[in-house]
PDB file of N, CA and C in Angstrom:
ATOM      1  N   UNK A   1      -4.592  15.789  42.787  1.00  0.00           N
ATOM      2  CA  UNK A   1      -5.290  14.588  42.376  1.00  0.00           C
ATOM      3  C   UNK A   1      -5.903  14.758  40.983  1.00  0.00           C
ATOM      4  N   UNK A   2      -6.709  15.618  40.556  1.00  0.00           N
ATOM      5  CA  UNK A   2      -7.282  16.399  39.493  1.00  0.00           C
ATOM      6  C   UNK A   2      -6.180  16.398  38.608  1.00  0.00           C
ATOM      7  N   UNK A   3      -5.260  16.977  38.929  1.00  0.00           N
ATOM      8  CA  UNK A   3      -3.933  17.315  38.090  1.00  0.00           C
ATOM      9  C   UNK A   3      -3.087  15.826  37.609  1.00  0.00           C
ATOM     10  N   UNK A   4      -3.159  14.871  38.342  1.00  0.00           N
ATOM     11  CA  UNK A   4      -2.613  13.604  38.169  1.00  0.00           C
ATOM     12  C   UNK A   4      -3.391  12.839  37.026  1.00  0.00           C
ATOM     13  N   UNK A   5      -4.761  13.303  36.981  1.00  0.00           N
ATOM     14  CA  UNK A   5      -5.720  12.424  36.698  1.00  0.00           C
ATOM     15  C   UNK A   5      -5.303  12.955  35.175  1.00  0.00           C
ATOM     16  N   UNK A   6      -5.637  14.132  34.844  1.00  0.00           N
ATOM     17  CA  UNK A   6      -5.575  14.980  33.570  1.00  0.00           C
ATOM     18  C   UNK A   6      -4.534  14.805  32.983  1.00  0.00           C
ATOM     19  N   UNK A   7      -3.309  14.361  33.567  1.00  0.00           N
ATOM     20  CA  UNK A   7      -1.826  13.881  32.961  1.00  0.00           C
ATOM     21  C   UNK A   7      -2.061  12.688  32.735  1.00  0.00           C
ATOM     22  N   UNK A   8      -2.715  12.146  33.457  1.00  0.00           N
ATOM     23  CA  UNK A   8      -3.054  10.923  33.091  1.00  0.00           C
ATOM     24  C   UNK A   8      -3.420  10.435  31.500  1.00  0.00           C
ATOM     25  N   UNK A   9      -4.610  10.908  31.576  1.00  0.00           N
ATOM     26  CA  UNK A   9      -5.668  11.059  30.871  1.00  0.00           C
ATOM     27  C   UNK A   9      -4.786  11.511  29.277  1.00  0.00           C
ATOM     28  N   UNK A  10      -4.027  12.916  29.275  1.00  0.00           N
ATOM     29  CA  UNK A  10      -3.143  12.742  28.079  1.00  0.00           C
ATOM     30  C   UNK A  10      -2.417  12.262  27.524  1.00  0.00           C
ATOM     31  N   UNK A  11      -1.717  11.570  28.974  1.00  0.00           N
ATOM     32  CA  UNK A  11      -0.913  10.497  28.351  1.00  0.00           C
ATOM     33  C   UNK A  11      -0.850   9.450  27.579  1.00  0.00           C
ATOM     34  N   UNK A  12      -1.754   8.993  28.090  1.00  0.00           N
ATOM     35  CA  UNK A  12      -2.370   7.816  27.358  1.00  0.00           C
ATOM     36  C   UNK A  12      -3.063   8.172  26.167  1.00  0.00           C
ATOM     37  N   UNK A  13      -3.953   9.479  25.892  1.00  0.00           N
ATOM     38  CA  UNK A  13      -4.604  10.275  24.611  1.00  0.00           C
ATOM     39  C   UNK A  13      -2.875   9.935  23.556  1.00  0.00           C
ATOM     40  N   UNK A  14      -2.015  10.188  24.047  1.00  0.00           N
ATOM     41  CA  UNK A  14      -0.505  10.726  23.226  1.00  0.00           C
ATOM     42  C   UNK A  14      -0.434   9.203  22.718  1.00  0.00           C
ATOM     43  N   UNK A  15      -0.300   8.027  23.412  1.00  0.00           N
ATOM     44  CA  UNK A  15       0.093   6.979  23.228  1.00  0.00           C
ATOM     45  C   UNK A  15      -0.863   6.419  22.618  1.00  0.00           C
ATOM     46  N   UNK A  16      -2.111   6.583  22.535  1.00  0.00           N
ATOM     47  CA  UNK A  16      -3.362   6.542  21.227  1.00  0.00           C
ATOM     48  C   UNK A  16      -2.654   6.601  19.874  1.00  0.00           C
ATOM     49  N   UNK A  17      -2.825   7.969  20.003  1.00  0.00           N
ATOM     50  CA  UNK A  17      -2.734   8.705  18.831  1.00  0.00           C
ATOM     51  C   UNK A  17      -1.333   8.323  18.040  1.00  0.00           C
ATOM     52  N   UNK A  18       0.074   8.142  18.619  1.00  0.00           N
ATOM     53  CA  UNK A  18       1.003   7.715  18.302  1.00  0.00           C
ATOM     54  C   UNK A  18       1.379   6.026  17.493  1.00  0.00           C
ATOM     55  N   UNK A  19       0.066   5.274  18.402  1.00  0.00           N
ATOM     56  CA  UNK A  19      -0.072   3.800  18.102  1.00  0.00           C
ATOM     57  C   UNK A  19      -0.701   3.913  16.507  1.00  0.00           C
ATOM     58  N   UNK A  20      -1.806   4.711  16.246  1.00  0.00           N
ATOM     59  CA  UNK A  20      -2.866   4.907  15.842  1.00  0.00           C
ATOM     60  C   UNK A  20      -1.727   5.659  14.293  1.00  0.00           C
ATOM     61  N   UNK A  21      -0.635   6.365  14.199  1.00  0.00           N
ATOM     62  CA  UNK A  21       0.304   6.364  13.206  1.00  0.00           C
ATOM     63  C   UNK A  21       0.718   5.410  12.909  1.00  0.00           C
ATOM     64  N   UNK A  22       1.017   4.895  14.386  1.00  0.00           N
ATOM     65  CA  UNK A  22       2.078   3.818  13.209  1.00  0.00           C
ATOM     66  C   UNK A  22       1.562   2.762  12.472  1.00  0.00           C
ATOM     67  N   UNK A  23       0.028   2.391  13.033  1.00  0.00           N
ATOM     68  CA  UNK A  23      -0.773   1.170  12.444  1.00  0.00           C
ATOM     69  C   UNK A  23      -0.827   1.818  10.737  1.00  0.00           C
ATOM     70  N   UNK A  24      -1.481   3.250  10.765  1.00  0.00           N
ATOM     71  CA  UNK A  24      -1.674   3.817   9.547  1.00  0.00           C
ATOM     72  C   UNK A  24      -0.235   3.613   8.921  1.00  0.00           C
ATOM     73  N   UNK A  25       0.866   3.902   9.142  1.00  0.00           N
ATOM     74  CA  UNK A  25       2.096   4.137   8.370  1.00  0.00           C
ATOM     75  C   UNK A  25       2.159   2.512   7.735  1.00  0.00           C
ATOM     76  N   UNK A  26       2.292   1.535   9.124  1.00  0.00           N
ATOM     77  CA  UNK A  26       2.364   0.355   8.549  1.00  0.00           C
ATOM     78  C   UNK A  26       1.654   0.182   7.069  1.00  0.00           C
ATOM     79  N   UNK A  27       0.078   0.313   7.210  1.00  0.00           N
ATOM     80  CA  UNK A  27      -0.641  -0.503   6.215  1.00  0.00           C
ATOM     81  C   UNK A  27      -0.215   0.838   4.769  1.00  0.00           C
ATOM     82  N   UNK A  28       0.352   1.803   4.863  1.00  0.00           N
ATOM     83  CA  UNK A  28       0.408   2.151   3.459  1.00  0.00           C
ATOM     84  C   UNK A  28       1.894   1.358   3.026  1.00  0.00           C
ATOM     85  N   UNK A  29       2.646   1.333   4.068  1.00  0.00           N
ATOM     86  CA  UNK A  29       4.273   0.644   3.696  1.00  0.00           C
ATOM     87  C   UNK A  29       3.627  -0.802   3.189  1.00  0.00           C
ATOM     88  N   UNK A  30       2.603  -1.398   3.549  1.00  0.00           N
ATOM     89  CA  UNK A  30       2.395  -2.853   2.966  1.00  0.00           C
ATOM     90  C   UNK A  30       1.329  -2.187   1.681  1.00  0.00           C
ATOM     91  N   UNK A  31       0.905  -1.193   1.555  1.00  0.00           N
ATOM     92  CA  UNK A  31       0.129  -1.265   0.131  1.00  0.00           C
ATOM     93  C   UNK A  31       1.029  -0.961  -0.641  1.00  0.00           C
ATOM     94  N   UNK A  32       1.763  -0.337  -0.492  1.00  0.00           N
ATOM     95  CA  UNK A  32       3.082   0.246  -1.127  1.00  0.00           C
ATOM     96  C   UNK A  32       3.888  -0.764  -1.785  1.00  0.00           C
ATOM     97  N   UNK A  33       4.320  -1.434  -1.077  1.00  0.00           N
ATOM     98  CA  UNK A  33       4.607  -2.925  -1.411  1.00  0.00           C
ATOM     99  C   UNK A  33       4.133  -4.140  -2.117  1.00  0.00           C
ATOM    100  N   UNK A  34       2.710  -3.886  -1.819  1.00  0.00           N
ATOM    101  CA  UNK A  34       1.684  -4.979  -3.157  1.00  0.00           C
ATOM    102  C   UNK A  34       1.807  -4.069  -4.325  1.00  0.00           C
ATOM    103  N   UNK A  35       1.928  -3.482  -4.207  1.00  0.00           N
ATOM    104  CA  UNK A  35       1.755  -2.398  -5.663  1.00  0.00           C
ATOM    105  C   UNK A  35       3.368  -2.168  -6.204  1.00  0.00           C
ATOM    106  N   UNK A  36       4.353  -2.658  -5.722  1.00  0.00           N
ATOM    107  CA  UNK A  36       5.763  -2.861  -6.260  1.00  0.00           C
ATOM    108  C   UNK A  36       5.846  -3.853  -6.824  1.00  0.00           C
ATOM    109  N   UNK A  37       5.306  -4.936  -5.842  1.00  0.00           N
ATOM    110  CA  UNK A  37       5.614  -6.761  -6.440  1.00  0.00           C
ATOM    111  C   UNK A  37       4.469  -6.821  -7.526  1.00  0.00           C
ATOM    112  N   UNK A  38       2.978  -6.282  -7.743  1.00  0.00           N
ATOM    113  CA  UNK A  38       2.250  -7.017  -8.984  1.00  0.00           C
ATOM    114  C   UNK A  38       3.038  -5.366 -10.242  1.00  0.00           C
ATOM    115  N   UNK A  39       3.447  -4.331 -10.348  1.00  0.00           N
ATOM    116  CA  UNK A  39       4.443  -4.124 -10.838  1.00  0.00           C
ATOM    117  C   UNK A  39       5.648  -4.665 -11.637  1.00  0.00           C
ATOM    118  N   UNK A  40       6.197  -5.435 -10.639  1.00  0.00           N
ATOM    119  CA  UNK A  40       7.664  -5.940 -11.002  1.00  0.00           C
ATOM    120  C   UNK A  40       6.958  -7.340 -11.364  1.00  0.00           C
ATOM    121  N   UNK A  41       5.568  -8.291 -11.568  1.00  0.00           N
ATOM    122  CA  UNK A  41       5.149  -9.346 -11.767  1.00  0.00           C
ATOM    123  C   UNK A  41       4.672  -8.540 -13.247  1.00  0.00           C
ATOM    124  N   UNK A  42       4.053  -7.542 -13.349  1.00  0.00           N
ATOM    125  CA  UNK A  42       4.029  -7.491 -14.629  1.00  0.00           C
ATOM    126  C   UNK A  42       4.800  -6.774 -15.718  1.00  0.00           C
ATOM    127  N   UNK A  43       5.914  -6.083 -15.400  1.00  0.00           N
ATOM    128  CA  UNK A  43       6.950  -5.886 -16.457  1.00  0.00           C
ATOM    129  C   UNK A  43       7.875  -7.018 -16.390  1.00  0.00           C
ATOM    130  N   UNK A  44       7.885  -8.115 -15.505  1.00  0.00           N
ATOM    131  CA  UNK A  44       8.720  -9.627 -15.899  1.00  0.00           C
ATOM    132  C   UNK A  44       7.791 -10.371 -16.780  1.00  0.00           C
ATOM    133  N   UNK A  45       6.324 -10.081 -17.214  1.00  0.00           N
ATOM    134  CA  UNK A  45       5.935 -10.855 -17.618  1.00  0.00           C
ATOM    135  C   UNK A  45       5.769 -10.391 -18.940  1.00  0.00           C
ATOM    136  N   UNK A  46       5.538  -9.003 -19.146  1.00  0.00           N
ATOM    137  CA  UNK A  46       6.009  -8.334 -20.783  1.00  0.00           C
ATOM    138  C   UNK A  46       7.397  -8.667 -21.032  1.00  0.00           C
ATOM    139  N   UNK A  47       8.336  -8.283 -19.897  1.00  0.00           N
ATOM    140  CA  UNK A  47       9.265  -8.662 -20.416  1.00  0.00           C
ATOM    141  C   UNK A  47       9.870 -10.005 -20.936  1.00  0.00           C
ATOM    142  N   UNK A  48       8.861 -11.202 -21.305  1.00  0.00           N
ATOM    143  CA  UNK A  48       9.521 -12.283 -21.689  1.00  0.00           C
ATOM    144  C   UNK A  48       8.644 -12.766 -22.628  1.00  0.00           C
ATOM    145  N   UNK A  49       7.544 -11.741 -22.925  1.00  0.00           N
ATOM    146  CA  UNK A  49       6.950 -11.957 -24.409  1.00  0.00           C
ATOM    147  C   UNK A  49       7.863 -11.132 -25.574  1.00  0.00           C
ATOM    148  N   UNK A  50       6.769 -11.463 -26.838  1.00  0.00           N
ATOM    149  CA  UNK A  50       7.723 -10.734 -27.765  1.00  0.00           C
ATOM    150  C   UNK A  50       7.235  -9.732 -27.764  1.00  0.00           C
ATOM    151  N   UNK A  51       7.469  -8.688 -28.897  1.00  0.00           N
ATOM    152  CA  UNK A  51       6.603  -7.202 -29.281  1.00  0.00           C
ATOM    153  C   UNK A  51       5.201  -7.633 -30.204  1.00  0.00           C
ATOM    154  N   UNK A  52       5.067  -8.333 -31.037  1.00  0.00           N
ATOM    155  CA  UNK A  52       4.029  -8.949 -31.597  1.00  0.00           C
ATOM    156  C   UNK A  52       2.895  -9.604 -30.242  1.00  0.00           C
ATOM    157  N   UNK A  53       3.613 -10.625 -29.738  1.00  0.00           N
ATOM    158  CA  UNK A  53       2.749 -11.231 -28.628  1.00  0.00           C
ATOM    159  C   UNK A  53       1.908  -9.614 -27.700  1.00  0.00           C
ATOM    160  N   UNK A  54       2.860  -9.235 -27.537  1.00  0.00           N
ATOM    161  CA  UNK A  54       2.338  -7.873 -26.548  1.00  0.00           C
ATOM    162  C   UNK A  54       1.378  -6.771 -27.053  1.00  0.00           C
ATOM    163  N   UNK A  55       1.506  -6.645 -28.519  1.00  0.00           N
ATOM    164  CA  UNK A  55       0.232  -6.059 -29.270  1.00  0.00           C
ATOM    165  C   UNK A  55      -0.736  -6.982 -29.583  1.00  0.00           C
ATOM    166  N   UNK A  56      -0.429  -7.811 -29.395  1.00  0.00           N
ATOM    167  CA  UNK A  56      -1.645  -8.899 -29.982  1.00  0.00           C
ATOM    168  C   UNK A  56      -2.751  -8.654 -28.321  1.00  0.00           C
ATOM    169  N   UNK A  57      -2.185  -9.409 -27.377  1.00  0.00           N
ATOM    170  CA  UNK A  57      -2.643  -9.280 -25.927  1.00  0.00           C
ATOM    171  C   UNK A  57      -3.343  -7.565 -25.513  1.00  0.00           C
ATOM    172  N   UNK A  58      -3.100  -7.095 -26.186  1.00  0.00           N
ATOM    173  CA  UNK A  58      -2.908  -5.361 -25.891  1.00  0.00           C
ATOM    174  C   UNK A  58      -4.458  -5.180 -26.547  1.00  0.00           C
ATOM    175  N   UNK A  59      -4.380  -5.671 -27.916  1.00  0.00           N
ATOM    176  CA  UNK A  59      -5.441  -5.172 -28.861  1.00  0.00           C
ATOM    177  C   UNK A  59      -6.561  -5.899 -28.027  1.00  0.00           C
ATOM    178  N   UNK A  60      -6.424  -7.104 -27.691  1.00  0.00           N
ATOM    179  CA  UNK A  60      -7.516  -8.139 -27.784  1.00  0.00           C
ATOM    180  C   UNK A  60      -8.030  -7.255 -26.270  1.00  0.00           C
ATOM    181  N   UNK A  61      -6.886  -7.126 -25.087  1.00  0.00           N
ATOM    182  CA  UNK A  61      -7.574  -6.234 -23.986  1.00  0.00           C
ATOM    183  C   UNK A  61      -8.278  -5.002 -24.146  1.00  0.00           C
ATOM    184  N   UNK A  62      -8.012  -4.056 -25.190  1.00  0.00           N
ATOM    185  CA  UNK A  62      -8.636  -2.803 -25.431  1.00  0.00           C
ATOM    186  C   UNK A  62      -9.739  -3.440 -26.354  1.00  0.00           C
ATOM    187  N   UNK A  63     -10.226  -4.433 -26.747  1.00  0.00           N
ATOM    188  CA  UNK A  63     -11.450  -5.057 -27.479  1.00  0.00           C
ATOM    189  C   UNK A  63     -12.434  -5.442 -26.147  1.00  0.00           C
ATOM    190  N   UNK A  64     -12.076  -6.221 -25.349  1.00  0.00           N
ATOM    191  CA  UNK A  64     -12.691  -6.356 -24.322  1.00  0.00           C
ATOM    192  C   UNK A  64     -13.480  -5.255 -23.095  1.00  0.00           C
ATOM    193  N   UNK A  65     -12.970  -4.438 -22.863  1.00  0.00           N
ATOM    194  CA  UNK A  65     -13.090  -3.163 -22.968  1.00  0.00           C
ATOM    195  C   UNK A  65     -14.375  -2.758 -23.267  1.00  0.00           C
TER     196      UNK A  65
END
């Protein structure tokens, strides 16, 4: 009975701890992912200025600063 209980008892500890990865794995695969798309949002958005426009924006941000 003791012995049932204690298997018990780990089992469910295992299926914790296992849930308790994958929630963690999830939320870095979705930070991982915001941090690809504002990435790829901002080299599409240098990429369709000019080189002038992009030092101009550049200077005025390191002024702000």
């Amino acid at each position: 009975m003791v012995a049932a209980a204690f298997a018990a008892f780990f089992v469910t500890l295992a299926k914790i701890f296992r849930f308790g990865k994958k929630v963690e794995q999830r939320k870095r695969t979705e930070k991982t992912l915001k941090i690809a798309i504002t990435r790829f949002e901002v080299e599409d958005e240098v990429n369709k200025k000019s080189d002038v426009d992009i030092r101009s924006d550049l200077s005025e941000w390191v002024r702000k600063k």
